[in-house]
PDB file of N, CA and C in Angstrom:
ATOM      1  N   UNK A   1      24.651 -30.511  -9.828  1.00  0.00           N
ATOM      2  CA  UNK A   1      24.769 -29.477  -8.827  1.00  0.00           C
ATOM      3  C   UNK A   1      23.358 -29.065  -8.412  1.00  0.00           C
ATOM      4  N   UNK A   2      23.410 -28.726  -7.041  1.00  0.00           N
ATOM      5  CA  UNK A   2      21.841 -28.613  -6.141  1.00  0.00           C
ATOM      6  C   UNK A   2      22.058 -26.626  -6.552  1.00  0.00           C
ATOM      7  N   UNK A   3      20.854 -26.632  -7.075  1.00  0.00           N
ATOM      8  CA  UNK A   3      20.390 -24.448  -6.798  1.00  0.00           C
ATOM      9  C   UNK A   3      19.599 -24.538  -5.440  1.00  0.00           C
ATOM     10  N   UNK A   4      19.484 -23.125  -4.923  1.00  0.00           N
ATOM     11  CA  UNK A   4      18.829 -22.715  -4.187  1.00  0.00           C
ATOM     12  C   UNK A   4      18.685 -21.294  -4.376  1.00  0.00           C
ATOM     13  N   UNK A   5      17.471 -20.363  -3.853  1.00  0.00           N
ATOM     14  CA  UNK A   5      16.882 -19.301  -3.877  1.00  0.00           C
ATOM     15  C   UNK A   5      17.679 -18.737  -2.868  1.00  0.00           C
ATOM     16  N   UNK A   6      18.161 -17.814  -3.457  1.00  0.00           N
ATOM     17  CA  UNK A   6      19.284 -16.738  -2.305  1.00  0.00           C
ATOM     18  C   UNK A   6      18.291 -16.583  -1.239  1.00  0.00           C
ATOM     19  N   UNK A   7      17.102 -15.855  -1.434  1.00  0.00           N
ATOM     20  CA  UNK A   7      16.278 -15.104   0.058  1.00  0.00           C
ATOM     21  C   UNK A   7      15.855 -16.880   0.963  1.00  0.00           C
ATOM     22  N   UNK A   8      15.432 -18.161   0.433  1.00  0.00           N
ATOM     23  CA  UNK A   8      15.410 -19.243   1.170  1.00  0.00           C
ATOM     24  C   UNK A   8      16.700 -19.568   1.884  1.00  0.00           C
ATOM     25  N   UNK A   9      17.805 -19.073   1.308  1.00  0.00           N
ATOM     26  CA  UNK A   9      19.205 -19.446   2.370  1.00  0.00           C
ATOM     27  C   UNK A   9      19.049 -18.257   2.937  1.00  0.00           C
ATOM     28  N   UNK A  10      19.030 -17.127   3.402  1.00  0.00           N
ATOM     29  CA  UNK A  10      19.389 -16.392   4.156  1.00  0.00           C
ATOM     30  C   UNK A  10      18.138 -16.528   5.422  1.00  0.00           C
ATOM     31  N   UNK A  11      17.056 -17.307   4.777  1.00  0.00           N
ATOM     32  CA  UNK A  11      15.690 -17.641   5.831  1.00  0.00           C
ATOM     33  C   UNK A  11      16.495 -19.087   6.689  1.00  0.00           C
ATOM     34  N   UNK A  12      17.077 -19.747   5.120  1.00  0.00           N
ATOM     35  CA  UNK A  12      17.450 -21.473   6.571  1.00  0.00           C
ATOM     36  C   UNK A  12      18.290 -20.593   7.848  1.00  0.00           C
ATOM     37  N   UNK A  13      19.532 -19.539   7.273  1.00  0.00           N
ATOM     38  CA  UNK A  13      20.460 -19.737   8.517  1.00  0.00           C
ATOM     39  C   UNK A  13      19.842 -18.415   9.311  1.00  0.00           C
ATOM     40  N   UNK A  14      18.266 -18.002   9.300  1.00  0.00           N
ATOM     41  CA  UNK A  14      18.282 -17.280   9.908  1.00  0.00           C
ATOM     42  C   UNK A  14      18.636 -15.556  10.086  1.00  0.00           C
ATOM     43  N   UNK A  15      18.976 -15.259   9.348  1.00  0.00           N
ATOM     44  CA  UNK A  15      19.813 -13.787   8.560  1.00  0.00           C
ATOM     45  C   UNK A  15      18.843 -13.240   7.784  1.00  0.00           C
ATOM     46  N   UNK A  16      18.950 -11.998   7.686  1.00  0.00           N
ATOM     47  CA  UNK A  16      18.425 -11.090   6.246  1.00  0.00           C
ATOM     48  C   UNK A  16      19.266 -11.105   5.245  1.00  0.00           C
ATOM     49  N   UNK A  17      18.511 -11.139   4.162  1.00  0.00           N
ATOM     50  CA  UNK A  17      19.042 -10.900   2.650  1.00  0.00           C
ATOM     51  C   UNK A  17      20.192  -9.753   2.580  1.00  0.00           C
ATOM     52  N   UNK A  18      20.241  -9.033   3.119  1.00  0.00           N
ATOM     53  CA  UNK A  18      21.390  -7.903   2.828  1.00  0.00           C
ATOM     54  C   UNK A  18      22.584  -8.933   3.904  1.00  0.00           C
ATOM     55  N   UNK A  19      22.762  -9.130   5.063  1.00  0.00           N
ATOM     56  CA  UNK A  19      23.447  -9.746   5.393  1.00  0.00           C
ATOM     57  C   UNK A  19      24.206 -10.970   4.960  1.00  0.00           C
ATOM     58  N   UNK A  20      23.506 -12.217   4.066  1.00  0.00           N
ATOM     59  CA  UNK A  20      23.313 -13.090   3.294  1.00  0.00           C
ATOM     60  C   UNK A  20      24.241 -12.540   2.121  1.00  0.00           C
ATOM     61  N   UNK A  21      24.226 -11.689   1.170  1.00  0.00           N
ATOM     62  CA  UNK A  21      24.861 -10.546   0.695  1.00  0.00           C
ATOM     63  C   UNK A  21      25.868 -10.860   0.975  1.00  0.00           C
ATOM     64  N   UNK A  22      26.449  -9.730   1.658  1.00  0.00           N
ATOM     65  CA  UNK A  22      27.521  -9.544   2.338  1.00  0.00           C
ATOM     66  C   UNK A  22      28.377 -10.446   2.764  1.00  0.00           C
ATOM     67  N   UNK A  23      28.100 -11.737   3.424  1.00  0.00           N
ATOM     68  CA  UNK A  23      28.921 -12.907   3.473  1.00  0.00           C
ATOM     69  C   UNK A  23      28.890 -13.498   2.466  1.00  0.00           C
ATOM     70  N   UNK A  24      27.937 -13.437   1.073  1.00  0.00           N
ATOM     71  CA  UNK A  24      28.282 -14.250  -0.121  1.00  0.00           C
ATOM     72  C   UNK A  24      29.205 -13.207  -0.896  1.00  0.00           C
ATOM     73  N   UNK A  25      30.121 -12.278  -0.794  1.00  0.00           N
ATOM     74  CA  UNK A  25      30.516 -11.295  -1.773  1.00  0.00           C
ATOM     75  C   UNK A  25      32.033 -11.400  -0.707  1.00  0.00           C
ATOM     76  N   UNK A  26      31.946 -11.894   0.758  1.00  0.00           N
ATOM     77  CA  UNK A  26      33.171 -12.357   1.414  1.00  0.00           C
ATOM     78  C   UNK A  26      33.374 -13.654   0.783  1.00  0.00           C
ATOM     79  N   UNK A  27      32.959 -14.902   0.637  1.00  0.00           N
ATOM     80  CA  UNK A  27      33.541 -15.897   0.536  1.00  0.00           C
ATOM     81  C   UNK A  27      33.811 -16.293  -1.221  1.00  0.00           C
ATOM     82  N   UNK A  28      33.222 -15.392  -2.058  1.00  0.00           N
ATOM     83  CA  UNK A  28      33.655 -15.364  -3.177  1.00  0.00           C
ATOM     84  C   UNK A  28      35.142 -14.492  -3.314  1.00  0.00           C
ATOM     85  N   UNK A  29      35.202 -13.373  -2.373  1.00  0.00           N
ATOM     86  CA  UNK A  29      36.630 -12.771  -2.516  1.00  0.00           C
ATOM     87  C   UNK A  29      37.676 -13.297  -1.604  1.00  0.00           C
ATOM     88  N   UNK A  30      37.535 -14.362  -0.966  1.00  0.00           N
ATOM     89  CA  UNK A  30      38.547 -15.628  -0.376  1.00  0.00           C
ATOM     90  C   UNK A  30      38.488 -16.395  -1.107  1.00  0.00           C
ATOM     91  N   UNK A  31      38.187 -16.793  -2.171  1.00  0.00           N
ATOM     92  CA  UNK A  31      37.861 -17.923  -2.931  1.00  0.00           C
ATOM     93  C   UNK A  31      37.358 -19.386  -2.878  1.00  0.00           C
ATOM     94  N   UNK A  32      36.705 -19.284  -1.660  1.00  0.00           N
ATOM     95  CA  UNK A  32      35.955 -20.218  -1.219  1.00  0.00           C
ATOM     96  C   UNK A  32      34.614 -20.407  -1.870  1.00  0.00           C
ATOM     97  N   UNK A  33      34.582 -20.057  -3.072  1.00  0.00           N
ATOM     98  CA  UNK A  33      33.275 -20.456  -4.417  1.00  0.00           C
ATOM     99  C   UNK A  33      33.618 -19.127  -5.460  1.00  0.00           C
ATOM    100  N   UNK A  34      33.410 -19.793  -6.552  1.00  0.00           N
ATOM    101  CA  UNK A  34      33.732 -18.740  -7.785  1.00  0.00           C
ATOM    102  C   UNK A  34      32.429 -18.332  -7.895  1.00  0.00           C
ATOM    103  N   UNK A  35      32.269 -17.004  -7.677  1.00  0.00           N
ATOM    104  CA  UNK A  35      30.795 -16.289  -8.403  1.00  0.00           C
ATOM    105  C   UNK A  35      30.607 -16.791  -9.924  1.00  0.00           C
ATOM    106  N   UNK A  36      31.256 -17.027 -10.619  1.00  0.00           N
ATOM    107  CA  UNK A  36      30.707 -17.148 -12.005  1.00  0.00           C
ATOM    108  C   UNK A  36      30.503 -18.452 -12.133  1.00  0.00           C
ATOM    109  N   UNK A  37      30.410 -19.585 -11.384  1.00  0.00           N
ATOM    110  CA  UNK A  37      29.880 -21.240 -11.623  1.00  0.00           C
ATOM    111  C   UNK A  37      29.007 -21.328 -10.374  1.00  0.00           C
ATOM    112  N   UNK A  38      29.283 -20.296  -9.003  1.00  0.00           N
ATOM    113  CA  UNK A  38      28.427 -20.801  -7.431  1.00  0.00           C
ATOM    114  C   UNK A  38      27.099 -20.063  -7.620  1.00  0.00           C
ATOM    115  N   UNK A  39      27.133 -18.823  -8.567  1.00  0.00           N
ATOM    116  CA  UNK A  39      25.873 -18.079  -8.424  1.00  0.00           C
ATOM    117  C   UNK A  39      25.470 -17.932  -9.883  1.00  0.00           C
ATOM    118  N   UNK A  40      24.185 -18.008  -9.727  1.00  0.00           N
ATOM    119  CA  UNK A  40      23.255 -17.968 -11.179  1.00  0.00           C
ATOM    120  C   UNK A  40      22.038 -16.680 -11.036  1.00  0.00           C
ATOM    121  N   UNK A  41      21.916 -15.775 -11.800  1.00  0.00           N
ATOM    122  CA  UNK A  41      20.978 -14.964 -12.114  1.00  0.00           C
ATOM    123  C   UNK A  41      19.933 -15.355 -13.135  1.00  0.00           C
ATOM    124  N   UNK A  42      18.537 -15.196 -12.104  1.00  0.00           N
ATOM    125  CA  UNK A  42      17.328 -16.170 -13.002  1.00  0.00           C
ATOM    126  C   UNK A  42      16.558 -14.736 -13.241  1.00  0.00           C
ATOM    127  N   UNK A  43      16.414 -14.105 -12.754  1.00  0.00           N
ATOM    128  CA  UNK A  43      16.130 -12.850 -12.756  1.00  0.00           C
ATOM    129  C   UNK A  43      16.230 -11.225 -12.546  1.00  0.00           C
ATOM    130  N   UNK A  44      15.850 -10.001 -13.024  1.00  0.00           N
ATOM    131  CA  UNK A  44      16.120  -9.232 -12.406  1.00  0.00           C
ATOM    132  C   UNK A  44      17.287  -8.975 -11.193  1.00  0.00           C
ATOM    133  N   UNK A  45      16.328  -9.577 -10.314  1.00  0.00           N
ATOM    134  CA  UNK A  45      17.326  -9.808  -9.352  1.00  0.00           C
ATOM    135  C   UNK A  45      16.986 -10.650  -8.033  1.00  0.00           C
ATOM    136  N   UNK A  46      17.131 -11.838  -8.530  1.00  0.00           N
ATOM    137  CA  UNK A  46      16.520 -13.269  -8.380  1.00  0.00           C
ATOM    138  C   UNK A  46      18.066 -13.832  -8.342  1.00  0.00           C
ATOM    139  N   UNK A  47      18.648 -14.731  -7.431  1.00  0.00           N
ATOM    140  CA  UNK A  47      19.340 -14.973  -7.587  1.00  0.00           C
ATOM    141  C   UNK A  47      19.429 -16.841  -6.980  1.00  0.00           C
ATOM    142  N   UNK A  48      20.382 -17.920  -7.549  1.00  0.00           N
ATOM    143  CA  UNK A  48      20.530 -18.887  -7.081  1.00  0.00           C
ATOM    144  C   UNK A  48      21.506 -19.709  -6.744  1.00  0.00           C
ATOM    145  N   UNK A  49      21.806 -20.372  -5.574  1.00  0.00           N
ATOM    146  CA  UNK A  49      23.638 -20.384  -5.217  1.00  0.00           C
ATOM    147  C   UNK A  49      23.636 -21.970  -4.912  1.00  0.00           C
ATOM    148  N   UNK A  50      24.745 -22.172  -6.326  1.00  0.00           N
ATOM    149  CA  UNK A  50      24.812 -23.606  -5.934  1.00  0.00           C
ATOM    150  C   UNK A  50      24.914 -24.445  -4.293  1.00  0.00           C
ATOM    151  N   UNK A  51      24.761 -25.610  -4.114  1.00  0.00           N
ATOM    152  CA  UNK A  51      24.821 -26.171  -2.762  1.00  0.00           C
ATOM    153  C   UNK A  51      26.532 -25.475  -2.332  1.00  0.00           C
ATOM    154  N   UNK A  52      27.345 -25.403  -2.585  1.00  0.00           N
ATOM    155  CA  UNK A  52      28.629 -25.471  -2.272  1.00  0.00           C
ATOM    156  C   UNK A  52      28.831 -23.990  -1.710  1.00  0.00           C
ATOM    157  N   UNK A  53      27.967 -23.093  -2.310  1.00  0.00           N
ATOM    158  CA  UNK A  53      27.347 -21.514  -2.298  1.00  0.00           C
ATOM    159  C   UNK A  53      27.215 -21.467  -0.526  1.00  0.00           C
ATOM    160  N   UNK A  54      26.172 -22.005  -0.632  1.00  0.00           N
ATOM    161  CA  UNK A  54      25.438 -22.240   0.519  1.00  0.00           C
ATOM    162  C   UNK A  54      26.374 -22.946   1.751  1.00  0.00           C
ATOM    163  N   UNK A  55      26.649 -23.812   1.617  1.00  0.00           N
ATOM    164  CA  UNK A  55      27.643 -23.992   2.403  1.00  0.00           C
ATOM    165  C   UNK A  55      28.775 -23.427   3.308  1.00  0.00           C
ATOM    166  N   UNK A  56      29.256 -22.801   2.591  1.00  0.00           N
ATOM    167  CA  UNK A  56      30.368 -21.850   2.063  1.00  0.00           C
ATOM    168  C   UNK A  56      29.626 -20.204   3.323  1.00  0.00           C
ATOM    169  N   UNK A  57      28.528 -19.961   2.753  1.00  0.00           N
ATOM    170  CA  UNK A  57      28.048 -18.973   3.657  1.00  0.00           C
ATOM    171  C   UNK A  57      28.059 -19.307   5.022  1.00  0.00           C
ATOM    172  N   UNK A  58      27.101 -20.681   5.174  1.00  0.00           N
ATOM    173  CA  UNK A  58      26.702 -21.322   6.366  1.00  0.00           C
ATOM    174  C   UNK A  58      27.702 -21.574   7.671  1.00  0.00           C
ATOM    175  N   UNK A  59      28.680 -21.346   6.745  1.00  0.00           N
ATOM    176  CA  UNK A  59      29.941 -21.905   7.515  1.00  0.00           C
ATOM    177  C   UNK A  59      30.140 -20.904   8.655  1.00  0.00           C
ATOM    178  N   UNK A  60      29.991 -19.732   7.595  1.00  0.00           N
ATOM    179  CA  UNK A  60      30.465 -18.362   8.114  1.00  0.00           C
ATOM    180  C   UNK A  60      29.331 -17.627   9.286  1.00  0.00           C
ATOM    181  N   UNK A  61      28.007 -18.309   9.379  1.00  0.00           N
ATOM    182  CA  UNK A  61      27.230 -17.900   9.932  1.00  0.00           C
ATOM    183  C   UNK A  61      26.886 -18.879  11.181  1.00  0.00           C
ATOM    184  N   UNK A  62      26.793 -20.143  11.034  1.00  0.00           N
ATOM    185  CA  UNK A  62      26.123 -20.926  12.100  1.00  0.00           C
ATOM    186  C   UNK A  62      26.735 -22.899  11.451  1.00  0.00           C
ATOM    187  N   UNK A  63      27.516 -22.904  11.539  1.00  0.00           N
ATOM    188  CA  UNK A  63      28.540 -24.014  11.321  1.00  0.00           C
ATOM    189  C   UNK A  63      27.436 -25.092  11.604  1.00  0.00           C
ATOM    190  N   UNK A  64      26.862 -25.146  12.567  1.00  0.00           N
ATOM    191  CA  UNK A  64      25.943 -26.535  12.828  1.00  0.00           C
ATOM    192  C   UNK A  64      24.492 -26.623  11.939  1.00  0.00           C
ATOM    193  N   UNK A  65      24.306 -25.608  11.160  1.00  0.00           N
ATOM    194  CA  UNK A  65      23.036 -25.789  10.185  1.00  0.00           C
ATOM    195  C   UNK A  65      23.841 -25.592   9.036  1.00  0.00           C
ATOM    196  N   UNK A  66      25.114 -25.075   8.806  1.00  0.00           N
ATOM    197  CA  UNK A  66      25.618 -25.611   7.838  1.00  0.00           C
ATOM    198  C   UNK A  66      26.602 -26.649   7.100  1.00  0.00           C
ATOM    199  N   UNK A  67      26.852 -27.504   8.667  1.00  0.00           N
ATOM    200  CA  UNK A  67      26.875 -29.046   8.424  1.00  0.00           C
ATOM    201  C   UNK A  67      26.220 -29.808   8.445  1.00  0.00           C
ATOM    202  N   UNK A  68      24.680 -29.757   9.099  1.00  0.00           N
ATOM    203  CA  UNK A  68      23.462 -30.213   8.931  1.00  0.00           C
ATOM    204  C   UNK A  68      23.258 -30.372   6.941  1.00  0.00           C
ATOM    205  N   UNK A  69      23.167 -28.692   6.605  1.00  0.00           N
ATOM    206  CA  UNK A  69      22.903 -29.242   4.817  1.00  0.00           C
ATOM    207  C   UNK A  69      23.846 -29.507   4.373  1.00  0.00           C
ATOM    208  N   UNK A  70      25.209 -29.516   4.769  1.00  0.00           N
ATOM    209  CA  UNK A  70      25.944 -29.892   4.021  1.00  0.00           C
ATOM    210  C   UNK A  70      25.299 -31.619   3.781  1.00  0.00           C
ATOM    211  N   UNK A  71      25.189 -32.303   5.114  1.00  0.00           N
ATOM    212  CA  UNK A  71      25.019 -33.732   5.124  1.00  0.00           C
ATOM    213  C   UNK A  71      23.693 -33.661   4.080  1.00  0.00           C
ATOM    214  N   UNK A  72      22.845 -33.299   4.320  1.00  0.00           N
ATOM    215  CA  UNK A  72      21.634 -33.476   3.667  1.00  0.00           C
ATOM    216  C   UNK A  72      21.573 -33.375   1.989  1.00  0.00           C
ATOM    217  N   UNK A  73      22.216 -32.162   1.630  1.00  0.00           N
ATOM    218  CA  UNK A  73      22.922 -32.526   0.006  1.00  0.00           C
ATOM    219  C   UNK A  73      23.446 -33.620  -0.606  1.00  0.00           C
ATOM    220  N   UNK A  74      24.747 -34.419   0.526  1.00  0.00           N
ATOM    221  CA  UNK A  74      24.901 -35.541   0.240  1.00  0.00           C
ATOM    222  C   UNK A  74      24.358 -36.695  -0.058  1.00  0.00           C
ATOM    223  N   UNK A  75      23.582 -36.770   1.253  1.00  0.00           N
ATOM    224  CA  UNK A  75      22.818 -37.903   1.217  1.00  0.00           C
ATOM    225  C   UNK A  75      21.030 -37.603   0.127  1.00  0.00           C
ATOM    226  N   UNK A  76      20.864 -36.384  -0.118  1.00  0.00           N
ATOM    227  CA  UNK A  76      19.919 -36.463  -1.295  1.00  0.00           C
ATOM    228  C   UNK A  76      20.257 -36.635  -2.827  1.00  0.00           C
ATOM    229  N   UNK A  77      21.339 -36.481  -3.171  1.00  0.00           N
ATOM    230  CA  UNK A  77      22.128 -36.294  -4.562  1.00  0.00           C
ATOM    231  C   UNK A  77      22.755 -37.832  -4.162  1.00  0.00           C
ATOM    232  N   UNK A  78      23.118 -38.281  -3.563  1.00  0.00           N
ATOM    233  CA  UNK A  78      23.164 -40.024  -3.189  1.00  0.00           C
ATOM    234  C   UNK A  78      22.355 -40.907  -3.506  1.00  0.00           C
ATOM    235  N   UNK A  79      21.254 -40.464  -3.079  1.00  0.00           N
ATOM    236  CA  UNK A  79      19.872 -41.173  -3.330  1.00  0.00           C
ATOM    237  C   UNK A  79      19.319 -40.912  -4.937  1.00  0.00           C
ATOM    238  N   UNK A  80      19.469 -39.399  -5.493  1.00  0.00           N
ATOM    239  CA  UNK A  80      19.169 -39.155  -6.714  1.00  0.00           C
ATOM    240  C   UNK A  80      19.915 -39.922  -8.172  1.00  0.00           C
ATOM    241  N   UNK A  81      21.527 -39.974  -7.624  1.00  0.00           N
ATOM    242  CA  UNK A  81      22.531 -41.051  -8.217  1.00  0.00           C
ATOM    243  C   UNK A  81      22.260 -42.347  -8.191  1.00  0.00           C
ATOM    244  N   UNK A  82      21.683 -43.002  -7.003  1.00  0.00           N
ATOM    245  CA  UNK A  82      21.231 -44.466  -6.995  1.00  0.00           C
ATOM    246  C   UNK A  82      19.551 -44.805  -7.644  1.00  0.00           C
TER     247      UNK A  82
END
């Protein structure tokens, strides 16, 4: 599974961190990613959201940069497998 830095996803799709928030605390209560396997606490309050995390937000915000990484996950964890 790919991590990422919560405040770097809310920079790819463009959004602030409180907003970013807010659609990750919607798509965990649709169940479109379980908070307790999609999100990891590295710090304080540092946070990191699996690829599927991310996705999952992206969807909800700007569908074409978040089928853009969706593809790009694939095809890097493709390459990392081969």
């Amino acid at each position: 599974m790919a991590w990422f830095d919560f405040h770097q996803v809310a920079h790819l799709f463009g959004i602030k961190p409180e907003k970013a928030a807010q659609l990750l605390w919607q798509v965990g209560a649709t169940g479109e990613i379980n908070a307790d396997i999609d999100v990891k606490q590295y710090d304080r309050s540092k946070y990191l959201l699996s690829h599927r995390a991310v996705v999952a937000v992206g969807y909800h915000i700007n569908y074409g940069r978040a089928a853009a990484f969706q593809k790009w996950c694939a095809s890097e964890l493709t390459a990392l497998l081969h």
